[in-house]
N, C-alpha and C. Protein backbone atom coordinates (compact mmCIF):
# COMPACT_ATOMS: atom_id res chain seq x y z
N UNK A 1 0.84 -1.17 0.00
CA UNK A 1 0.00 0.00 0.00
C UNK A 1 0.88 1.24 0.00
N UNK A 2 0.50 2.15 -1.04
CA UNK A 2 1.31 3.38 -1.18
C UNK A 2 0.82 4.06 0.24
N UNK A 3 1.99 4.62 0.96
CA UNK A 3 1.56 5.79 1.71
C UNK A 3 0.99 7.22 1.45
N UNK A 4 -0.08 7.88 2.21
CA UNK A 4 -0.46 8.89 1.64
C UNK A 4 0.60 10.25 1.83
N UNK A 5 -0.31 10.75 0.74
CA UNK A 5 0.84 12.33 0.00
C UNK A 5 0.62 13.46 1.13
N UNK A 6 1.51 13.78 1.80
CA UNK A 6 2.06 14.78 2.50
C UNK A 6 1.72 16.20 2.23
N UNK A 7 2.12 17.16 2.72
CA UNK A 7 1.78 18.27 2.31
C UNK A 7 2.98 18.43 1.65
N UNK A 8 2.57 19.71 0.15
CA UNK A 8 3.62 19.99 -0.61
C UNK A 8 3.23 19.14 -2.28
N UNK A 9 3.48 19.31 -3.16
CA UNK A 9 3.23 18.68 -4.30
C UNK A 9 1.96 18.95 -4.94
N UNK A 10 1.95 18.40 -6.55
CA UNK A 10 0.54 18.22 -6.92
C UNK A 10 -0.12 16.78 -6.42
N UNK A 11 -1.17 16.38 -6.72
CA UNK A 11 -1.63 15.46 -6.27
C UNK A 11 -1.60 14.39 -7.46
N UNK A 12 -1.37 13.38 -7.62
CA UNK A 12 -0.87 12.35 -8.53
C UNK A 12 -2.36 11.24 -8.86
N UNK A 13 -2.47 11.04 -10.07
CA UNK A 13 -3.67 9.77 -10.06
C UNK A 13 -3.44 8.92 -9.21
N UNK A 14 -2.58 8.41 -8.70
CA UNK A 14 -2.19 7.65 -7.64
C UNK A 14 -3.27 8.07 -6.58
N UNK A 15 -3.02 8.94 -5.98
CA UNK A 15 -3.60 10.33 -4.92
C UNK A 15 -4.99 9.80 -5.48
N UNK A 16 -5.81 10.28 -6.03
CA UNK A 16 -6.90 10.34 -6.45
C UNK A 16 -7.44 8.78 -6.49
N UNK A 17 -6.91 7.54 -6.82
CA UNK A 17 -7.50 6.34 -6.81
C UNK A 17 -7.47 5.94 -5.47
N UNK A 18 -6.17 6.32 -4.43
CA UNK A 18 -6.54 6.03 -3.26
C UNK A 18 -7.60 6.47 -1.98
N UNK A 19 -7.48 8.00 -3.06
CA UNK A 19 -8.76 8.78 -2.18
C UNK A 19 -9.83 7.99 -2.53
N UNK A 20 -10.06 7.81 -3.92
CA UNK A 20 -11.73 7.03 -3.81
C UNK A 20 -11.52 5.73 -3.40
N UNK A 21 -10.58 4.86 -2.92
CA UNK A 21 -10.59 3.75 -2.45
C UNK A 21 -11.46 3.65 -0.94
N UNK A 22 -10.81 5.28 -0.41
CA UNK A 22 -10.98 5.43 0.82
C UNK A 22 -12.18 5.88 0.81
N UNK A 23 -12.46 6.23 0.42
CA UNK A 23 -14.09 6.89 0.18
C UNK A 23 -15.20 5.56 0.59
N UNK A 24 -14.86 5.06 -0.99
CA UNK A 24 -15.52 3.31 -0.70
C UNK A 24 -15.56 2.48 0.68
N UNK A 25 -14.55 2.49 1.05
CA UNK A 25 -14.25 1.91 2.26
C UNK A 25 -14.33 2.65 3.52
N UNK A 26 -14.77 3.89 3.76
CA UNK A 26 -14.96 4.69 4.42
C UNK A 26 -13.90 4.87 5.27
N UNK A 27 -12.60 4.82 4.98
CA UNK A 27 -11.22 5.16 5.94
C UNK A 27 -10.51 5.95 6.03
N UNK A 28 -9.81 6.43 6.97
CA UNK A 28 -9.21 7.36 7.32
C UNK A 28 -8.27 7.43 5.98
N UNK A 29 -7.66 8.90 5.99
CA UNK A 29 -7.22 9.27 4.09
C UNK A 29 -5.97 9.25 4.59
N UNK A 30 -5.47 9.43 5.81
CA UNK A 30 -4.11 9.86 6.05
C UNK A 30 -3.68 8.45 6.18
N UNK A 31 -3.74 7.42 7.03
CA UNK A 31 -3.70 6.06 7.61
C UNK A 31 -3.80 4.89 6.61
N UNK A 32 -5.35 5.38 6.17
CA UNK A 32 -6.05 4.28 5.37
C UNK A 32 -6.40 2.93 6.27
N UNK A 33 -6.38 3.24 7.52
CA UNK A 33 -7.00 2.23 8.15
C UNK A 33 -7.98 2.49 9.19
N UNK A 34 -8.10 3.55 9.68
CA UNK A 34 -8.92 3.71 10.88
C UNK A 34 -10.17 3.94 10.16
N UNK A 35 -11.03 3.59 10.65
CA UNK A 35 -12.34 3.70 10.06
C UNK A 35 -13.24 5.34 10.62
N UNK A 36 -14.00 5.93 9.47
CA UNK A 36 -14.62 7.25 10.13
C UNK A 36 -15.59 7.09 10.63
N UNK A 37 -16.72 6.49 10.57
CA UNK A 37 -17.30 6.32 11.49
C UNK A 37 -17.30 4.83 12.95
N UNK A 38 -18.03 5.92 13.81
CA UNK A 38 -17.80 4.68 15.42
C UNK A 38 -18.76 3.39 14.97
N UNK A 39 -19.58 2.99 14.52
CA UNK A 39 -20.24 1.99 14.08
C UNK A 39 -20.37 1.26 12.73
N UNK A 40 -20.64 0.27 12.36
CA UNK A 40 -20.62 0.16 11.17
C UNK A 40 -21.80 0.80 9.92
N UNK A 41 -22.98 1.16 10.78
CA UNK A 41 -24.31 1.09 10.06
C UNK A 41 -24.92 2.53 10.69
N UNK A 42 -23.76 2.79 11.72
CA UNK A 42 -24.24 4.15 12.09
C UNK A 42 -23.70 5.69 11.53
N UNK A 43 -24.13 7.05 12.24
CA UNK A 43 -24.48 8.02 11.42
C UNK A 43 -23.12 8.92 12.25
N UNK A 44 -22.83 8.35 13.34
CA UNK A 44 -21.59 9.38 14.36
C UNK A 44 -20.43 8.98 13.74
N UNK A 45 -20.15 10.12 13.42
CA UNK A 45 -18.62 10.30 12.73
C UNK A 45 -17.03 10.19 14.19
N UNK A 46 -16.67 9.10 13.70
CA UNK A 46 -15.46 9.16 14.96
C UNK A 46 -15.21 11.04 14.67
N UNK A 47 -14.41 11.72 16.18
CA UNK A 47 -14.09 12.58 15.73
C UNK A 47 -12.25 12.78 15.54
N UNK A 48 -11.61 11.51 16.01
CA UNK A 48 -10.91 11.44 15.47
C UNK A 48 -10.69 10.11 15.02
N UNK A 49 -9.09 9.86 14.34
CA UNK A 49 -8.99 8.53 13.57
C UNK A 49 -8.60 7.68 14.81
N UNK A 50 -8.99 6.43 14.92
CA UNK A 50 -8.63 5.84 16.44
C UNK A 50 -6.78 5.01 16.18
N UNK A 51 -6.41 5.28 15.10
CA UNK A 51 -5.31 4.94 14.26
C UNK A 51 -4.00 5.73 14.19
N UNK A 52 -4.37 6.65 13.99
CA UNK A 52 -3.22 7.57 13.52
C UNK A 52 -3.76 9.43 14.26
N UNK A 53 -5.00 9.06 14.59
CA UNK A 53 -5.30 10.33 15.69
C UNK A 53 -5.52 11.66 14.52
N UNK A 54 -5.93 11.45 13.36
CA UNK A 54 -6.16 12.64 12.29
C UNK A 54 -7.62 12.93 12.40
N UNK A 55 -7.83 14.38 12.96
CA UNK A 55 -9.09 14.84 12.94
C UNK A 55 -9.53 15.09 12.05
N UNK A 56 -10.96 14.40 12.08
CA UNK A 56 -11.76 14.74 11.15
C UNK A 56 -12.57 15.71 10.43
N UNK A 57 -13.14 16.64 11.50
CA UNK A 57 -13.56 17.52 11.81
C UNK A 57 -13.02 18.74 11.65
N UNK A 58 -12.48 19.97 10.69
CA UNK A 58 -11.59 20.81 10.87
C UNK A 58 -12.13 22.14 11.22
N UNK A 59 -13.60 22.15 11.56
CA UNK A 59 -14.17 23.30 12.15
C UNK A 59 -15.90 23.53 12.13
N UNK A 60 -16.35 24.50 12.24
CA UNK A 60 -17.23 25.01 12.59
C UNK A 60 -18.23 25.23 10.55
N UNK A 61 -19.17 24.08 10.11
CA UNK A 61 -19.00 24.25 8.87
C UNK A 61 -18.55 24.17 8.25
N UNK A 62 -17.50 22.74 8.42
CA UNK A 62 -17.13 22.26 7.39
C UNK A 62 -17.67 20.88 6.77
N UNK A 63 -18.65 20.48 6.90
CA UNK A 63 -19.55 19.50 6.34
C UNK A 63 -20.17 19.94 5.67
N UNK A 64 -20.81 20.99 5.75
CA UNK A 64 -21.60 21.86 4.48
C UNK A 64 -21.50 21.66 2.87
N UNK A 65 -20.21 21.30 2.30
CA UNK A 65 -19.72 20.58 1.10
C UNK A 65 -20.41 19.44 0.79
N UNK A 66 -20.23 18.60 2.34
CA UNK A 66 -20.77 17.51 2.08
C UNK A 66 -22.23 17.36 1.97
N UNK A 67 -22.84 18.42 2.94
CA UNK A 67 -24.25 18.49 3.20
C UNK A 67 -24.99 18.76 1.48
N UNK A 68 -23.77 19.50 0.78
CA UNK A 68 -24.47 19.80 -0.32
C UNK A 68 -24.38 18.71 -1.54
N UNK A 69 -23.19 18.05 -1.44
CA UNK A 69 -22.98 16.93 -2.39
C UNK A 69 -24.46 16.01 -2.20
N UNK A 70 -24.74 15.43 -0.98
CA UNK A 70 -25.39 14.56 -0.49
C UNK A 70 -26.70 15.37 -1.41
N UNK A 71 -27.54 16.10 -0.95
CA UNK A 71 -28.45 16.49 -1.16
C UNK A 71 -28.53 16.80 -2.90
N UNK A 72 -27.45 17.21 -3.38
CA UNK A 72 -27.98 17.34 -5.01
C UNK A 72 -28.05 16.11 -5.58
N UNK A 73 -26.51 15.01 -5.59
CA UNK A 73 -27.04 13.73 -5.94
C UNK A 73 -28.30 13.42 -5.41
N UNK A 74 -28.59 13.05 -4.48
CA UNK A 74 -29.76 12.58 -3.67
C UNK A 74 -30.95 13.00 -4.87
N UNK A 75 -31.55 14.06 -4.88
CA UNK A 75 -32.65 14.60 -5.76
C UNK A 75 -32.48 14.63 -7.30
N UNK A 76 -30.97 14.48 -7.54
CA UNK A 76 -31.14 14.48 -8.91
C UNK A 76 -31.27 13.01 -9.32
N UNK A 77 -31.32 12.16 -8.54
CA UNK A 77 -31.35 10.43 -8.85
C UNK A 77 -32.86 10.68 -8.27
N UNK A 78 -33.24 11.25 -7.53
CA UNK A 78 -34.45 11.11 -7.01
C UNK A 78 -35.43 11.35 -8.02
N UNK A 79 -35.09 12.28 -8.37
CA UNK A 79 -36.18 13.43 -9.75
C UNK A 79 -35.82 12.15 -11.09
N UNK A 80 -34.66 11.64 -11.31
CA UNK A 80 -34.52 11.12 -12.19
C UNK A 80 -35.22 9.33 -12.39
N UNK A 81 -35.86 9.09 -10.63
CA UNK A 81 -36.48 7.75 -10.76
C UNK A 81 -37.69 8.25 -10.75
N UNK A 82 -38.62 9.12 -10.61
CA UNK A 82 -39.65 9.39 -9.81
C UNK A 82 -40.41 10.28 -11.40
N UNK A 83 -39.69 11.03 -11.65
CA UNK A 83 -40.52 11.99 -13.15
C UNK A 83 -41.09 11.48 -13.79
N UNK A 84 -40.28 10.20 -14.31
CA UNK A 84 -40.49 9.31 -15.68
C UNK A 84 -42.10 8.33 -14.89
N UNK A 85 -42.29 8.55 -14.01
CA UNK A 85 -43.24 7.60 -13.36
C UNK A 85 -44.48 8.61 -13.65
N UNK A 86 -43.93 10.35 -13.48
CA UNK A 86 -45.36 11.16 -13.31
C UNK A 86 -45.90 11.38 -14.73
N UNK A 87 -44.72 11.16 -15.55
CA UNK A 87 -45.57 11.24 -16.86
C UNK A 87 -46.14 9.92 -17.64
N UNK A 88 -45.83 8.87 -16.33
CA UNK A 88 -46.47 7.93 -17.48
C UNK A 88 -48.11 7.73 -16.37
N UNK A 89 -48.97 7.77 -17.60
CA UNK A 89 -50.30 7.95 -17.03
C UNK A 89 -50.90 6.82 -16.54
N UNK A 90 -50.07 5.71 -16.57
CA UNK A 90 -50.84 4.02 -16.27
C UNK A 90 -50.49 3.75 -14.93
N UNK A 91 -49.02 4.74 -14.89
CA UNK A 91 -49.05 4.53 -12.94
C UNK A 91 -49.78 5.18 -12.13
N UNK A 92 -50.77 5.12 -11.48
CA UNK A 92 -52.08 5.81 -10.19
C UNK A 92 -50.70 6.93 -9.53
N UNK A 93 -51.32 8.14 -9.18
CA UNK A 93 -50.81 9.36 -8.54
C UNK A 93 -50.38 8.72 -7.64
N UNK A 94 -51.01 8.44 -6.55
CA UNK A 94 -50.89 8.08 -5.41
C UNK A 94 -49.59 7.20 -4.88
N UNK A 95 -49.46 6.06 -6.40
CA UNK A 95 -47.82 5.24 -6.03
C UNK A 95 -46.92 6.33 -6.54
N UNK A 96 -46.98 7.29 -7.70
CA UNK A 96 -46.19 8.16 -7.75
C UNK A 96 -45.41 8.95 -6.73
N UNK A 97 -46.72 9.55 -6.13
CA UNK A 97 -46.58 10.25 -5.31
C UNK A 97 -45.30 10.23 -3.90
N UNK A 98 -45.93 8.05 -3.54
CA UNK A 98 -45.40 7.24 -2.33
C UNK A 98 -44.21 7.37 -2.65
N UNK A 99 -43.72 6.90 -4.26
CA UNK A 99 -42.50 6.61 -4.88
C UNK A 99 -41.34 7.98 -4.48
N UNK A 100 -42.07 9.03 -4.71
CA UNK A 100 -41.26 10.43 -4.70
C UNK A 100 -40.99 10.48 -3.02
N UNK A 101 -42.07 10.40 -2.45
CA UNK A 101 -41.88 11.13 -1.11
C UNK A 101 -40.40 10.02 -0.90
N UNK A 102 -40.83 8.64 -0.66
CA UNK A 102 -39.66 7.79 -0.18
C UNK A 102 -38.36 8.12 -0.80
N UNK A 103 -38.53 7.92 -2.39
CA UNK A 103 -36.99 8.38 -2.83
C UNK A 103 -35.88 9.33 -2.36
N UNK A 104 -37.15 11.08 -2.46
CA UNK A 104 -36.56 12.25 -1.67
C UNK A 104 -36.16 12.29 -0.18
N UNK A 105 -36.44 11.52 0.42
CA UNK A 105 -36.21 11.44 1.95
C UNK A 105 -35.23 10.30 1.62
N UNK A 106 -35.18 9.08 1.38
CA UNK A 106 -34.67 8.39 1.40
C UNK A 106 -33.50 8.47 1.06
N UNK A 107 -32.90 8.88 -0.31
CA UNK A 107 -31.45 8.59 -0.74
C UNK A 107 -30.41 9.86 0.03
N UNK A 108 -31.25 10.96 0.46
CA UNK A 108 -30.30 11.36 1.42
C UNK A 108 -29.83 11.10 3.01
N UNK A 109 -30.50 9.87 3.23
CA UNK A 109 -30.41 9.52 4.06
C UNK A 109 -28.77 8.47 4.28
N UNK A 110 -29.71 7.98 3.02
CA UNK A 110 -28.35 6.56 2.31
C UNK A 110 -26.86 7.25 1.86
N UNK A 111 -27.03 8.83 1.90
CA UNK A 111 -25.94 9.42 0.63
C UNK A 111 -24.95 9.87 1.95
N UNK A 112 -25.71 9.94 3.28
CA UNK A 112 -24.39 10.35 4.40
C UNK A 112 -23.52 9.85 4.35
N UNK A 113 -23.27 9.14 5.06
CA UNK A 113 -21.85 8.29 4.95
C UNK A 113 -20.99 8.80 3.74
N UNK A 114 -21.56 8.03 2.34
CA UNK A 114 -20.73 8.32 1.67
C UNK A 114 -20.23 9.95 0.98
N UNK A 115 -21.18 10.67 1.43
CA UNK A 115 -21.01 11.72 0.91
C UNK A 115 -20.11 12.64 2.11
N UNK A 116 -19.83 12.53 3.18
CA UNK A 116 -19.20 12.12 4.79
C UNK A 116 -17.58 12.03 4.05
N UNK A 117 -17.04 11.06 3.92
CA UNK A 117 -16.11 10.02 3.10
C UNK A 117 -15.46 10.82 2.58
N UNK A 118 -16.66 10.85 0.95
CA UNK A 118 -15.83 11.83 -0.01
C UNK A 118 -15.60 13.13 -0.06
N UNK A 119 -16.28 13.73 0.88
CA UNK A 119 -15.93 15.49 1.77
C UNK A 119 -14.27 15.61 2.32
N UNK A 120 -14.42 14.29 2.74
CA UNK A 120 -13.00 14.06 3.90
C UNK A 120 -11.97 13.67 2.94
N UNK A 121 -12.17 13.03 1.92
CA UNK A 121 -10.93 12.42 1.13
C UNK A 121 -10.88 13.69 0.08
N UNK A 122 -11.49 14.63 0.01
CA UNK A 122 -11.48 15.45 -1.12
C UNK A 122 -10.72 16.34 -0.81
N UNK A 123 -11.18 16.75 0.68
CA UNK A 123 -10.30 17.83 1.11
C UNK A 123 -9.05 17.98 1.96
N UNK A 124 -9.09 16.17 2.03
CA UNK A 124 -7.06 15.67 2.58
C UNK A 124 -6.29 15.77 1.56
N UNK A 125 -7.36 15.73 0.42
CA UNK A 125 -6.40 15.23 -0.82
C UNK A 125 -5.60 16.81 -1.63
N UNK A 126 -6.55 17.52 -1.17
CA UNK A 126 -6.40 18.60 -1.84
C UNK A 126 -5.66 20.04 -0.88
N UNK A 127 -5.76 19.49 0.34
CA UNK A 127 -4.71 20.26 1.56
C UNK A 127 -4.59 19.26 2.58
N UNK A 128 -3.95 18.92 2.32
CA UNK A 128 -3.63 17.49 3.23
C UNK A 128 -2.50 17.97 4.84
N UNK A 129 -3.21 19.14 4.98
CA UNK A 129 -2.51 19.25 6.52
C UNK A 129 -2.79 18.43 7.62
N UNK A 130 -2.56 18.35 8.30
CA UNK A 130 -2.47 17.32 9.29
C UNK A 130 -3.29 18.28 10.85
């Protein structure tokens, strides 16, 4: 396993396949082993790495990136399962309707974590201070 890139340099495809490795796998970007969140299935973000001790957290609003990644994928997959249903006239409103509400609530629910992940690997990758 390549060790991760330090401060100083551009960032190398290297850099970038390991960030989304880490992403996938939800692990610490500096380490690559400590895991970010305290549970497996849960929503609490360790606040630090229990590994290598790299905070996660670098202030007051900085999830907001993520808050926003999460939420546009989220609705644009949402709008993109759910439309094609309102214009077709053989499906009843009502499952439409069920279909939308669940989707829109739903995939941002599913998109934390990973959208969590790739906030954190985006922005080690791209100022990787410690």
């Amino acid at each position: 396993m390549q060790s991760p890139r330090r401060e100083g340099g551009d960032p190398t495809w290297a850099d970038f396949w390991w960030a989304l490795t880490d992403v996938v796998r939800q692990r610490c970007p500096q380490c690559r082993k400590g895991p970010l969140f305290a549970t497996r299935f849960g929503f609490k973000l360790n606040e630090r790495c229990p590994v290598c001790g790299l905070k996660f957290d670098r202030g007051n609003g900085y999830f907001t990136g993520a808050w926003a990644i999460n939420l546009v994928i989220a609705e644009f997959v949402g709008t993109a399962i759910w439309l094609p249903l309102a214009f077709n006239r053989s499906v009843p409103v009502n499952e439409v309707t069920l279909i939308a509400i669940v989707v829109s609530v739903g995939l941002p629910i599913l998109g934390y974590r990973p959208s969590r992940a790739l906030w954190i690997a985006i922005d080690r990758l791209f100022n990787p201070v410690a």
